[in-house]
C-alpha atoms as a PDB file:
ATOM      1  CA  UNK A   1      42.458 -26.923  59.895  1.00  0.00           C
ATOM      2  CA  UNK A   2      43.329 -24.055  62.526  1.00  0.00           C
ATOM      3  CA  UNK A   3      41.588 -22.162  64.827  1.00  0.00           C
ATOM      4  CA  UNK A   4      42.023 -19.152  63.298  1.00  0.00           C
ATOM      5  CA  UNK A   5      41.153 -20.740  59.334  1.00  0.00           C
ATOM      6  CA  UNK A   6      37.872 -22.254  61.102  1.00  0.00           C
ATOM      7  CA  UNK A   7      36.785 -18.693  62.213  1.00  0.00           C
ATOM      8  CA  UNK A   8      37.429 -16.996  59.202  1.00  0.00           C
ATOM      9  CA  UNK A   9      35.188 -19.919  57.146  1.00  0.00           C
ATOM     10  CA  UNK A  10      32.222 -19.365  59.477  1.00  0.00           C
ATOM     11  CA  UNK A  11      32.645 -15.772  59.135  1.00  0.00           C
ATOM     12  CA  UNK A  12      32.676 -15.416  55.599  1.00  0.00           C
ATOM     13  CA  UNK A  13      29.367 -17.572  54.694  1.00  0.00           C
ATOM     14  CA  UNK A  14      27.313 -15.368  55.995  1.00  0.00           C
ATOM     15  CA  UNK A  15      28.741 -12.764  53.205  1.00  0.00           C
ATOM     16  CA  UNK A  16      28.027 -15.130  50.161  1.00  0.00           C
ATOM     17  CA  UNK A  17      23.997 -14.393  50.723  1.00  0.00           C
ATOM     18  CA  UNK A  18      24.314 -11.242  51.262  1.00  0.00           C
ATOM     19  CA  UNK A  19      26.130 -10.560  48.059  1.00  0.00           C
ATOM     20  CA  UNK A  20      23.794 -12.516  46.094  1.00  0.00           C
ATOM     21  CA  UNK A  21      21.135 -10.675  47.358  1.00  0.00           C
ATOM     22  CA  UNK A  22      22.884  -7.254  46.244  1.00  0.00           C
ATOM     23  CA  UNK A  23      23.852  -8.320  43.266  1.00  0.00           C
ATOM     24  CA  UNK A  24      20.239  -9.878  42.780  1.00  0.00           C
ATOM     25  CA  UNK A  25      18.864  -6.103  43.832  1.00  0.00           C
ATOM     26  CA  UNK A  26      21.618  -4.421  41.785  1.00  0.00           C
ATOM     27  CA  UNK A  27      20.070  -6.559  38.297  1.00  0.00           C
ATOM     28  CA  UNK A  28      16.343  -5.331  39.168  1.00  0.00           C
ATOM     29  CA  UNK A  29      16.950  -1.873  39.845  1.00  0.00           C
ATOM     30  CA  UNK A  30      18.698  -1.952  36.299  1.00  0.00           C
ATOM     31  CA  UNK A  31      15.569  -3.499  34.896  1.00  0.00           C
ATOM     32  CA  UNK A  32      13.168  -1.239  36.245  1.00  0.00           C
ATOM     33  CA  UNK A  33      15.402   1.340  34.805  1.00  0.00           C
ATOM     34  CA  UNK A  34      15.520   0.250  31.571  1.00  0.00           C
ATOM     35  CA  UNK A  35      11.429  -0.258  31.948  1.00  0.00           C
ATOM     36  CA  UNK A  36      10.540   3.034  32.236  1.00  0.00           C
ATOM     37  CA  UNK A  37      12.968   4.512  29.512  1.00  0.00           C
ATOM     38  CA  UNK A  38      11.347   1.825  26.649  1.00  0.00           C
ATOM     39  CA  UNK A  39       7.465   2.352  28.488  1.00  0.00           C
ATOM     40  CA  UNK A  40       7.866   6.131  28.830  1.00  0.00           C
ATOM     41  CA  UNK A  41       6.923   7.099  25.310  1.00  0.00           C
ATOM     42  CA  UNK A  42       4.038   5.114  24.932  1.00  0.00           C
ATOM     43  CA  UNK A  43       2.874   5.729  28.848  1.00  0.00           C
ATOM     44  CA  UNK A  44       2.869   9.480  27.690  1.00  0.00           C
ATOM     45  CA  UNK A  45       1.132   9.050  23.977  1.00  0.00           C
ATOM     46  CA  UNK A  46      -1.438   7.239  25.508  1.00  0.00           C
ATOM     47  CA  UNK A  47      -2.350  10.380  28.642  1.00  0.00           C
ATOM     48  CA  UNK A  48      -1.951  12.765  25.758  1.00  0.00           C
ATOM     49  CA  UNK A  49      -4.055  10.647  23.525  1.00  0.00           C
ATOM     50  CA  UNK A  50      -7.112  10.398  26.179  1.00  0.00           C
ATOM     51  CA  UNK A  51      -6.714  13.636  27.926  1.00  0.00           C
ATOM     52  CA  UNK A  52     -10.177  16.118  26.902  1.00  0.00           C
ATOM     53  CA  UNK A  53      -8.084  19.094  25.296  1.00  0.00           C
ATOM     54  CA  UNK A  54     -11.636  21.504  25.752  1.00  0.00           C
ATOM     55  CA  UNK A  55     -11.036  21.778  29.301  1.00  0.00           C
ATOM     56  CA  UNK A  56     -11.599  25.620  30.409  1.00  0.00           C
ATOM     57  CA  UNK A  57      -8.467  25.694  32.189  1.00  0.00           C
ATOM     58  CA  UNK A  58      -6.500  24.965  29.120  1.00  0.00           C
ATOM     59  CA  UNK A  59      -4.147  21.877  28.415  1.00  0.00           C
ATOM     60  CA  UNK A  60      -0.476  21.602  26.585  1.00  0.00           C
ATOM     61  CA  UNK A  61       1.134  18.270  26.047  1.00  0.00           C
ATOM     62  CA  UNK A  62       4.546  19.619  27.341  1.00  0.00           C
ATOM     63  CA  UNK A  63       3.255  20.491  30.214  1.00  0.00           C
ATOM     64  CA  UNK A  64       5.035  17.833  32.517  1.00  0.00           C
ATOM     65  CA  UNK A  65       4.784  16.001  34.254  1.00  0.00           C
ATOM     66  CA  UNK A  66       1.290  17.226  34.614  1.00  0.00           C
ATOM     67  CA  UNK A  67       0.146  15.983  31.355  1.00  0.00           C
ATOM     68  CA  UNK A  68       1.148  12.744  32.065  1.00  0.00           C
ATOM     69  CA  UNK A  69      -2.228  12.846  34.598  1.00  0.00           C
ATOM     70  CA  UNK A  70      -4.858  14.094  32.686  1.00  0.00           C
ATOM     71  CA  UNK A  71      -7.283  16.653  34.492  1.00  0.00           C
ATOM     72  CA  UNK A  72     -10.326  15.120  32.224  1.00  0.00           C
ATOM     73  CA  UNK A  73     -10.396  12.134  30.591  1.00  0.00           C
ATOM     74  CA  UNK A  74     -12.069  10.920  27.012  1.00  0.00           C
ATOM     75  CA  UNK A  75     -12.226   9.139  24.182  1.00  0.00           C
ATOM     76  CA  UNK A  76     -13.296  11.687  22.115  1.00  0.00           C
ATOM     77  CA  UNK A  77      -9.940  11.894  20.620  1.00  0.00           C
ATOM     78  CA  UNK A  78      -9.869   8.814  19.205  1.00  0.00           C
ATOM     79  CA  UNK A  79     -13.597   8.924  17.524  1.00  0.00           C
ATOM     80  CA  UNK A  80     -12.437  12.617  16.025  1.00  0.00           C
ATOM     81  CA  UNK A  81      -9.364  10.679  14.017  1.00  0.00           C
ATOM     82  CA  UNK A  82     -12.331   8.152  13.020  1.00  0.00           C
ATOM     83  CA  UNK A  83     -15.127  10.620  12.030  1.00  0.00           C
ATOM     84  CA  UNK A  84     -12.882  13.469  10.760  1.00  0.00           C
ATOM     85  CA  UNK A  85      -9.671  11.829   8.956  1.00  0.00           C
ATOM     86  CA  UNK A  86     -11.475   8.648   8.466  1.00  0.00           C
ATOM     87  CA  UNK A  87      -8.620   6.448   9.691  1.00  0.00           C
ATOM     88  CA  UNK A  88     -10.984   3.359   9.889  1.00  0.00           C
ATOM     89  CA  UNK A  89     -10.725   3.294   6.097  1.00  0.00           C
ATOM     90  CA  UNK A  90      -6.618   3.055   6.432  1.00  0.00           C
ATOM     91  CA  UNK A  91      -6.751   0.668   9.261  1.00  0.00           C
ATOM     92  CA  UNK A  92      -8.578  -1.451   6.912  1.00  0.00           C
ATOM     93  CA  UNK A  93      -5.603  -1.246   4.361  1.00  0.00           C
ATOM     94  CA  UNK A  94      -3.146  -2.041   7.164  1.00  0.00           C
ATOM     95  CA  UNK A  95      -5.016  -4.964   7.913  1.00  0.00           C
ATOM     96  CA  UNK A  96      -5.291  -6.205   4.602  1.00  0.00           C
ATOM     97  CA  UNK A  97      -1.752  -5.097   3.283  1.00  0.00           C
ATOM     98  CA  UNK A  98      -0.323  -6.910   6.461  1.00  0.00           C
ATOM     99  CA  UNK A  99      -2.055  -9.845   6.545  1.00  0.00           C
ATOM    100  CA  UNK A 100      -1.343 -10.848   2.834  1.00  0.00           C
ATOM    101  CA  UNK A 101       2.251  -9.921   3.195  1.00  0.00           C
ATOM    102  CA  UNK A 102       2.555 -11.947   6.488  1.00  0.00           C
ATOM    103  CA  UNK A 103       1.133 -15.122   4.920  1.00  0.00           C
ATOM    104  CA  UNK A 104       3.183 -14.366   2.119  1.00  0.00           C
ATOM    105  CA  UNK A 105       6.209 -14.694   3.586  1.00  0.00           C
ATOM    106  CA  UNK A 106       5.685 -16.885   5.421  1.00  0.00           C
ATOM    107  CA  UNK A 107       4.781 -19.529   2.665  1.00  0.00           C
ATOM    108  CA  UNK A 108       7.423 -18.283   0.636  1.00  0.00           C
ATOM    109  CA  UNK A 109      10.177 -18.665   3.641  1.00  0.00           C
ATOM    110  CA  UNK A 110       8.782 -22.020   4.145  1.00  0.00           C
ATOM    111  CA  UNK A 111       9.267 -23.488   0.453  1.00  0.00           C
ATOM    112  CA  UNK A 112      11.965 -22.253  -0.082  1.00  0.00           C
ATOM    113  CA  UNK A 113      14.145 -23.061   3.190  1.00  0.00           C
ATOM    114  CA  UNK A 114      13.288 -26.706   2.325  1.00  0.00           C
ATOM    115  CA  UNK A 115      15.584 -27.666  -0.445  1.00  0.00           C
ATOM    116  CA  UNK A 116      18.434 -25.682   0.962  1.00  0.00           C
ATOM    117  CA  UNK A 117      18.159 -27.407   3.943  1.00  0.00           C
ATOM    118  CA  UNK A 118      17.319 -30.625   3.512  1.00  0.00           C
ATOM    119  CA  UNK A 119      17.608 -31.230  -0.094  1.00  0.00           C
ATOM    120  CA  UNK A 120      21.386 -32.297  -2.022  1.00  0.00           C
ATOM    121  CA  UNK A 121      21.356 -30.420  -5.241  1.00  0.00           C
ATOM    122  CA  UNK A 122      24.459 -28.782  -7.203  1.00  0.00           C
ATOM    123  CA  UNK A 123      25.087 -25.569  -5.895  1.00  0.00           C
ATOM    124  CA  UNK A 124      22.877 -25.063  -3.189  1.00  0.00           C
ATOM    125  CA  UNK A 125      25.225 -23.225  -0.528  1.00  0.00           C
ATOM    126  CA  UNK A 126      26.679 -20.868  -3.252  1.00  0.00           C
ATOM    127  CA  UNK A 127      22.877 -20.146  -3.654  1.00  0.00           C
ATOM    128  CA  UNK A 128      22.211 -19.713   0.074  1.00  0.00           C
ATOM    129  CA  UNK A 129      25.098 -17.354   0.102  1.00  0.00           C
ATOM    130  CA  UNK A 130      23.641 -15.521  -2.637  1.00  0.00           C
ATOM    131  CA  UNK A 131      20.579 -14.851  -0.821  1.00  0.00           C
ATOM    132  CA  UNK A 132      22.282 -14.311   2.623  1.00  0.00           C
ATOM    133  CA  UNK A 133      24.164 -11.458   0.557  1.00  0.00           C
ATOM    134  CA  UNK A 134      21.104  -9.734  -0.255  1.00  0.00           C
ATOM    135  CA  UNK A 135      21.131  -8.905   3.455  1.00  0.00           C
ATOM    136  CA  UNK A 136      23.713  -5.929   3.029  1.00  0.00           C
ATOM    137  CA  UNK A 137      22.015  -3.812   0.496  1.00  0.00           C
ATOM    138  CA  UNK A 138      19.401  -2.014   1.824  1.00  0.00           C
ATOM    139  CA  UNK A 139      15.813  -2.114   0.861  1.00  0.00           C
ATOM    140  CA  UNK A 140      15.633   1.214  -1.036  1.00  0.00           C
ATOM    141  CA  UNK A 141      18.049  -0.200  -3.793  1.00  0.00           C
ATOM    142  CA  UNK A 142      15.060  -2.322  -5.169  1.00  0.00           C
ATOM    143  CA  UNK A 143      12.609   0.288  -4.953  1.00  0.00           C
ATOM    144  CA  UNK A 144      13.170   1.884  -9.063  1.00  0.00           C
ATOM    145  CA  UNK A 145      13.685  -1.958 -10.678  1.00  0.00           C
ATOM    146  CA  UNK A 146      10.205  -2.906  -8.436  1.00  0.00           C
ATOM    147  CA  UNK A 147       8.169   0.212  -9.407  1.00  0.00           C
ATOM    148  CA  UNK A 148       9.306  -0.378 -13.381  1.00  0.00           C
ATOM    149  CA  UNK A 149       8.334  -3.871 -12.929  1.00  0.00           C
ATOM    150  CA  UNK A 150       5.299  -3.507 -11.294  1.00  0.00           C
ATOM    151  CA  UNK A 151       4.119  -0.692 -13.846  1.00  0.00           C
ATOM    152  CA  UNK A 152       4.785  -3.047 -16.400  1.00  0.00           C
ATOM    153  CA  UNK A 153       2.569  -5.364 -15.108  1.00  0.00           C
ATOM    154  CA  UNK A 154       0.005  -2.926 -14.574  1.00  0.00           C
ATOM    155  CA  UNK A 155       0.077  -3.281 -10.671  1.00  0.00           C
ATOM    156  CA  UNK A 156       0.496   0.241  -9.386  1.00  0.00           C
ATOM    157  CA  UNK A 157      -1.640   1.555  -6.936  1.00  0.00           C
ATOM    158  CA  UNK A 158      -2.797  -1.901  -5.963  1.00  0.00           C
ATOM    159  CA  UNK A 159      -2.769  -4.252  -2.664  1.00  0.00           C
ATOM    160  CA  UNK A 160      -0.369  -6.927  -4.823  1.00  0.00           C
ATOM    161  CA  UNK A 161       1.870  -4.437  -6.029  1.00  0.00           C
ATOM    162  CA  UNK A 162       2.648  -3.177  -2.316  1.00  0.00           C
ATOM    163  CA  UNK A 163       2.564  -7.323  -1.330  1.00  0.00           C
ATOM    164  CA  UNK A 164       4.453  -9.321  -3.830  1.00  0.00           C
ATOM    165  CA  UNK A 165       7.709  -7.583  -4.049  1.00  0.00           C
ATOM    166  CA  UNK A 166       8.386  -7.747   0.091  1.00  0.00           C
ATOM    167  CA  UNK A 167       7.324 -11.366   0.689  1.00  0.00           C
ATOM    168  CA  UNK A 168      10.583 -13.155  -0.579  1.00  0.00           C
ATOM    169  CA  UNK A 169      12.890 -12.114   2.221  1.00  0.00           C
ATOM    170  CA  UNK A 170      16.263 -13.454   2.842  1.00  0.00           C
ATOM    171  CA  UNK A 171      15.892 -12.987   6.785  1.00  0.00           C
ATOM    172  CA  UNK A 172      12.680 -15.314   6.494  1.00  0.00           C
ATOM    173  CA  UNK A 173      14.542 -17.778   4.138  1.00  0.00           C
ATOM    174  CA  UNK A 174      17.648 -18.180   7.003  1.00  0.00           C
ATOM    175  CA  UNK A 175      15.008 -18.380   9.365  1.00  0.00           C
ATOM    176  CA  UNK A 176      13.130 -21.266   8.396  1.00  0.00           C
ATOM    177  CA  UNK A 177      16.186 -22.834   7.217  1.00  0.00           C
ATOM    178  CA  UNK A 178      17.629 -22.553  10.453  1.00  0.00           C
ATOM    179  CA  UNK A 179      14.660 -24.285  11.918  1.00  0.00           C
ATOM    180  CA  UNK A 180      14.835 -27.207   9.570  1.00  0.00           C
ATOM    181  CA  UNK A 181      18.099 -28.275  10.206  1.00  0.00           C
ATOM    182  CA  UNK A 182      16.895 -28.896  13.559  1.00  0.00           C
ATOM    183  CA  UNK A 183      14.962 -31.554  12.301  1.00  0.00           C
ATOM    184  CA  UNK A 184      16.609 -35.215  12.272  1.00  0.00           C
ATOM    185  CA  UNK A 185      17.317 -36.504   8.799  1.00  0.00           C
ATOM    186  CA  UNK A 186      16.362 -40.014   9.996  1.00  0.00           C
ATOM    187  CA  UNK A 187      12.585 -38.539  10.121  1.00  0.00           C
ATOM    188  CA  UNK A 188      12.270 -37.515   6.761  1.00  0.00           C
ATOM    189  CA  UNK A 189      14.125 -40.894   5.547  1.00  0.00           C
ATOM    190  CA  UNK A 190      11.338 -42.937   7.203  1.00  0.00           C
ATOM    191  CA  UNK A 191       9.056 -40.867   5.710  1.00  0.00           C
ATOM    192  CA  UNK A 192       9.769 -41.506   2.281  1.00  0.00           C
ATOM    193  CA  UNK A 193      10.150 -44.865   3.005  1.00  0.00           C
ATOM    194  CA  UNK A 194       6.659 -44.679   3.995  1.00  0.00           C
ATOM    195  CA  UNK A 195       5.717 -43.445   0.240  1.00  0.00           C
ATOM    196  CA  UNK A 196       5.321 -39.658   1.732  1.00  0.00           C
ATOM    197  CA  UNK A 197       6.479 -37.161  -1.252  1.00  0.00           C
ATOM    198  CA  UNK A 198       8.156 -34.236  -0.536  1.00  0.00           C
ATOM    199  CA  UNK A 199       5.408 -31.715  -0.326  1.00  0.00           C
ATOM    200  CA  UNK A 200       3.589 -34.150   2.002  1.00  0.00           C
ATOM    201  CA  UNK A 201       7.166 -34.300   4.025  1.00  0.00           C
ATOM    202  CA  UNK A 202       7.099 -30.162   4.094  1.00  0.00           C
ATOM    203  CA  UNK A 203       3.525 -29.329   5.152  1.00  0.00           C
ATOM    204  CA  UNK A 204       3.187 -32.146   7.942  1.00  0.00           C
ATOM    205  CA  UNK A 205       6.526 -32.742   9.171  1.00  0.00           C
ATOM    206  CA  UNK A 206       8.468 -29.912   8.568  1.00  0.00           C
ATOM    207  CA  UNK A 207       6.269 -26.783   8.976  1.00  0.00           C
ATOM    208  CA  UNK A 208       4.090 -28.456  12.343  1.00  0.00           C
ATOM    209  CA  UNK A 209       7.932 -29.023  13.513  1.00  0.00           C
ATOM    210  CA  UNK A 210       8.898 -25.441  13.064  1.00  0.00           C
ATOM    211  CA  UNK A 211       5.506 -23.605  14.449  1.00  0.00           C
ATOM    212  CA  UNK A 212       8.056 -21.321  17.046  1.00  0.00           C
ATOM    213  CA  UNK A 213       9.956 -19.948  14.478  1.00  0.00           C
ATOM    214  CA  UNK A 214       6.794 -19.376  11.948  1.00  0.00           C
ATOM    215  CA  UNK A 215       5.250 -17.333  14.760  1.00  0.00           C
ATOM    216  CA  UNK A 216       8.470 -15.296  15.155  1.00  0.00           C
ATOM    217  CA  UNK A 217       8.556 -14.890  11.517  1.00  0.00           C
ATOM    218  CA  UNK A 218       5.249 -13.987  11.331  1.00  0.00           C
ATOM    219  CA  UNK A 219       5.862 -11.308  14.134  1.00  0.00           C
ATOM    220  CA  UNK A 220       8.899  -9.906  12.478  1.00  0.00           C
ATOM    221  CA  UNK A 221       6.875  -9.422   9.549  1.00  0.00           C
ATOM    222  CA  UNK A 222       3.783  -8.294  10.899  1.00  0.00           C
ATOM    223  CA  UNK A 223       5.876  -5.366  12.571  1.00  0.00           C
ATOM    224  CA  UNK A 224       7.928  -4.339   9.916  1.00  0.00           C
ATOM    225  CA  UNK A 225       4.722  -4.112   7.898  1.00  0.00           C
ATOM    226  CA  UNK A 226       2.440  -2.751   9.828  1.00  0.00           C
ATOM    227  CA  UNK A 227       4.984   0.315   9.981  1.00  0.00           C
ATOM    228  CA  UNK A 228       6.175   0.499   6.786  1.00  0.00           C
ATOM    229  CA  UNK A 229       5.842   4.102   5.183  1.00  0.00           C
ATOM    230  CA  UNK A 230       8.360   4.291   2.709  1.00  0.00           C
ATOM    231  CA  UNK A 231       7.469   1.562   0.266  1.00  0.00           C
ATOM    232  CA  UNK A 232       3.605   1.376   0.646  1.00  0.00           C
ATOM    233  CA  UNK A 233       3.818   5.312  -0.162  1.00  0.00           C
ATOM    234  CA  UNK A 234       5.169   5.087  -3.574  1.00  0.00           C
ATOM    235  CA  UNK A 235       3.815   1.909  -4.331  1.00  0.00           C
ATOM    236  CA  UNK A 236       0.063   3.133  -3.930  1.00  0.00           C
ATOM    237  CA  UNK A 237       1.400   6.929  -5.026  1.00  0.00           C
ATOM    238  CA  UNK A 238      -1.588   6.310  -7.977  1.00  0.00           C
ATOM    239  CA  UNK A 239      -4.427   5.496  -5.685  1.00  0.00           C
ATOM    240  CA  UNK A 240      -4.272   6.988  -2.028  1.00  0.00           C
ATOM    241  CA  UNK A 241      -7.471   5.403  -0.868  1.00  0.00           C
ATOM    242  CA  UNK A 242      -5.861   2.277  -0.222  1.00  0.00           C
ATOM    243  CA  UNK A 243      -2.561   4.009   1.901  1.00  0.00           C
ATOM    244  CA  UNK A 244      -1.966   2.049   5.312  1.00  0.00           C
ATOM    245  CA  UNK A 245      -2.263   3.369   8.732  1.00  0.00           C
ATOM    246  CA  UNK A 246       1.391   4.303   8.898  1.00  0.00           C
ATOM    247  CA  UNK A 247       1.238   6.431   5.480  1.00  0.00           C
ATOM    248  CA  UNK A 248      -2.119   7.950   6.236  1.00  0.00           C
ATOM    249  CA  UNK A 249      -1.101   9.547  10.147  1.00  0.00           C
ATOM    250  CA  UNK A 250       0.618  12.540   8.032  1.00  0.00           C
ATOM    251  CA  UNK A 251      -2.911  13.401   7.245  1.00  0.00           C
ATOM    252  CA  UNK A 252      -3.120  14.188  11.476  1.00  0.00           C
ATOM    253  CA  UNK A 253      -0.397  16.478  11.320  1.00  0.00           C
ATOM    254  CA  UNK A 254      -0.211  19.155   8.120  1.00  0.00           C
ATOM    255  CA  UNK A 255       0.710  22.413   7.236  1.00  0.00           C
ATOM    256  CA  UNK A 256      -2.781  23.604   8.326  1.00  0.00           C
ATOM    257  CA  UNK A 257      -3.504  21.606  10.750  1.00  0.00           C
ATOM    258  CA  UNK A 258      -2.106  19.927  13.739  1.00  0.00           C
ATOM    259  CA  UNK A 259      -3.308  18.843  16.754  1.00  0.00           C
ATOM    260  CA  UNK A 260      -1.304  16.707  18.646  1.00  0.00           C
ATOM    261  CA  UNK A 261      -4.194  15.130  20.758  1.00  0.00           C
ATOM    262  CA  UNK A 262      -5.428  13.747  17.497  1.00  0.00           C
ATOM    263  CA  UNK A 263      -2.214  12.880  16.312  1.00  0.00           C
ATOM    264  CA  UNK A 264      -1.486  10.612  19.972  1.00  0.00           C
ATOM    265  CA  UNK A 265      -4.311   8.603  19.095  1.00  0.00           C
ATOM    266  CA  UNK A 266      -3.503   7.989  15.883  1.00  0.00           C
ATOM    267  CA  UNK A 267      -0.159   7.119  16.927  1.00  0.00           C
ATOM    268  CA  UNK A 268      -2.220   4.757  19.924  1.00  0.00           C
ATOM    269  CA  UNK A 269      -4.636   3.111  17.288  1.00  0.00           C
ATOM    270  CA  UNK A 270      -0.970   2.577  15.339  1.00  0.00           C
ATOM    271  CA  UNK A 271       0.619   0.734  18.205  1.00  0.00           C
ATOM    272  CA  UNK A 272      -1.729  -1.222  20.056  1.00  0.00           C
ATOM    273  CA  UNK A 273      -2.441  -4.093  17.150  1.00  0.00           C
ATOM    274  CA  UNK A 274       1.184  -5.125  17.374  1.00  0.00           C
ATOM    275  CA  UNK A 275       1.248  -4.906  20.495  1.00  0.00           C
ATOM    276  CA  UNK A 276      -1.515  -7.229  21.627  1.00  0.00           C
ATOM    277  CA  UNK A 277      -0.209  -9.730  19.123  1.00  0.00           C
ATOM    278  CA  UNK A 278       3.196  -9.792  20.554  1.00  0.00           C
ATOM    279  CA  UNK A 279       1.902  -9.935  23.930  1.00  0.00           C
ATOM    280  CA  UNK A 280      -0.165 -12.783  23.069  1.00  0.00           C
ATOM    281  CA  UNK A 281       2.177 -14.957  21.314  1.00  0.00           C
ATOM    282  CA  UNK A 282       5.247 -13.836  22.877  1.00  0.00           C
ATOM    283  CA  UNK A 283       6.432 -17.329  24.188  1.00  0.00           C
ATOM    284  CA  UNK A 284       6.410 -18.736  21.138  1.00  0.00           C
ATOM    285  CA  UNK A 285       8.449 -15.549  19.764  1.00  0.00           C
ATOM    286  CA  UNK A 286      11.213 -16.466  22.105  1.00  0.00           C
ATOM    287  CA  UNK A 287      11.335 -20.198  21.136  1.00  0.00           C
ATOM    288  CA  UNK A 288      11.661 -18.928  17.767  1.00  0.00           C
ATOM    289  CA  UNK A 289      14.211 -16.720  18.173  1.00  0.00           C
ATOM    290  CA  UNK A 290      16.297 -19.073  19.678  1.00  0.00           C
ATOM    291  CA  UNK A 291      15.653 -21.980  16.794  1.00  0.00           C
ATOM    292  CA  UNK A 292      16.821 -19.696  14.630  1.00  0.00           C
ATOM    293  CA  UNK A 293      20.100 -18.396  17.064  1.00  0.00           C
ATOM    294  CA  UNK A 294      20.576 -22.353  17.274  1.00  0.00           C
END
């Protein structure tokens, strides 16, 4: 090696650092970007939702960015949407709607994923396809053959007629199918060998196995749920007493009345279930997600 190729090697290492630590800079500074655009929304709901709106020196939500540092702060807010619009009776609902629709699914996804995963049977990836396929239409398509059906049955206006027709899902189906394959086949052989039937095989092998992508499932579901206006609105069009969260926060903001301090905390009391259950279980989210990528 010259003298010259020698100099130019110990003067270019230092360089290698210093663009990792650019480039390392460059990635957080995107980040924290991206950070406040998804936290700005809910940042701001929340100040509006706790900021005392009978202050004497007057307060307006688009006031910014003073509103997003409230000059007096309460709660008040949030036990007006409680007292007034009675919103504990629709959180109630949401709970109840959502809960039975998660577990639902869930089992549903589960029993079903089994024999097209790990079952041989005549047919059974022309009726995976068939289910995959359901995937394109959108949701709306079912709405008239599920309202017909579930008048027939005499299910309107009830907590099973907004449940049972959502909690067969092909996206929780591919899921937990997904997951299963993951499983070695030599397992399950040496459990039937053991005298294990197939249910016992399923509920502890297969679904204590696949706990990561239950809980994402079970996230998924919980959020689309939870949120849900369309369906839940027609479904319980008969009896509006048992309306969810999502369908009920109209009742914050009408022809006659609107007041968008109210309507934050609504829209606070909306979020923040989800949101604590996501934080809490998030790890296992992200091991789901990627059984079911894998």
């Amino acid at each position: 090696m010259s003298a010259a190729t020698a100099q130019v090697s110990r003067t270019a290492k230092p360089r290698a650092p210093m663009g990792k630590l650019i480039a390392k800079i460059s990635s957080y500074v995107m980040l924290l970007i991206i950070a406040v655009f998804a936290l700005f929304p809910f940042i701001w709901t929340l100040a509006i939702s706790i900021t005392d709106k009978t202050v004497k020196s007057g307060v307006s939500i688009y006031d910014f960015p003073a509103s997003l540092l409230p000059k007096a702060v309460t709660l008040q807010n949030f036990l007006e949407v409680f007292t007034v619009f009675n919103l504990g009776k629709y959180l109630t609902n949401s709970v109840i709607i959502s809960s039975a629709t998660v577990v639902g699914t869930l089992l549903v996804s589960a029993l079903a994923a089994y024999p097209l995963s790990k079952l041989e049977f005549p047919g059974r990836n022309l009726i995976f396809a068939s289910i995959l396929a359901t995937l394109v239409l959108p949701t709306e398509t079912s709405f008239i053959v599920n309202i017909l059906t579930l008048n027939g049955l005499g299910l309107l206006g009830t907590y099973q007629g907004v449940v049972l027709p959502v909690i067969a899902t092909a996206f929780g189906i591919f899921v937990m199918r997904q997951a299963y394959l993951s499983v070695p086949d030599a397992l399950l052989e040496a459990a039937r060998m053991d005298g294990a039937t197939e249910l016992q095989i399923l509920f502890k092998i297969m679904i204590p196995l696949s706990i990561p992508s239950l809980t994402a499932l079970g996230i998924f579901t919980l959020v689309n749920t939870w949120n849900a206006y369309f369906w839940p609105s027609v479904a319980l069009l008969t009896n509006e007493n048992l309306q969810p969260l999502a369908v009920a926060m109209l009742k914050l903001k009408g022809q006659f009345n609107y007041d968008p301090f109210n309507v934050a905390a609504g829209a606070m009391i909306l979020m923040l279930p989800v949101l604590l259950v996501f934080i809490l279980t998030q790890r296992l989210f992200m091991r789901g997600l990627e059984g079911a990528v894998k």
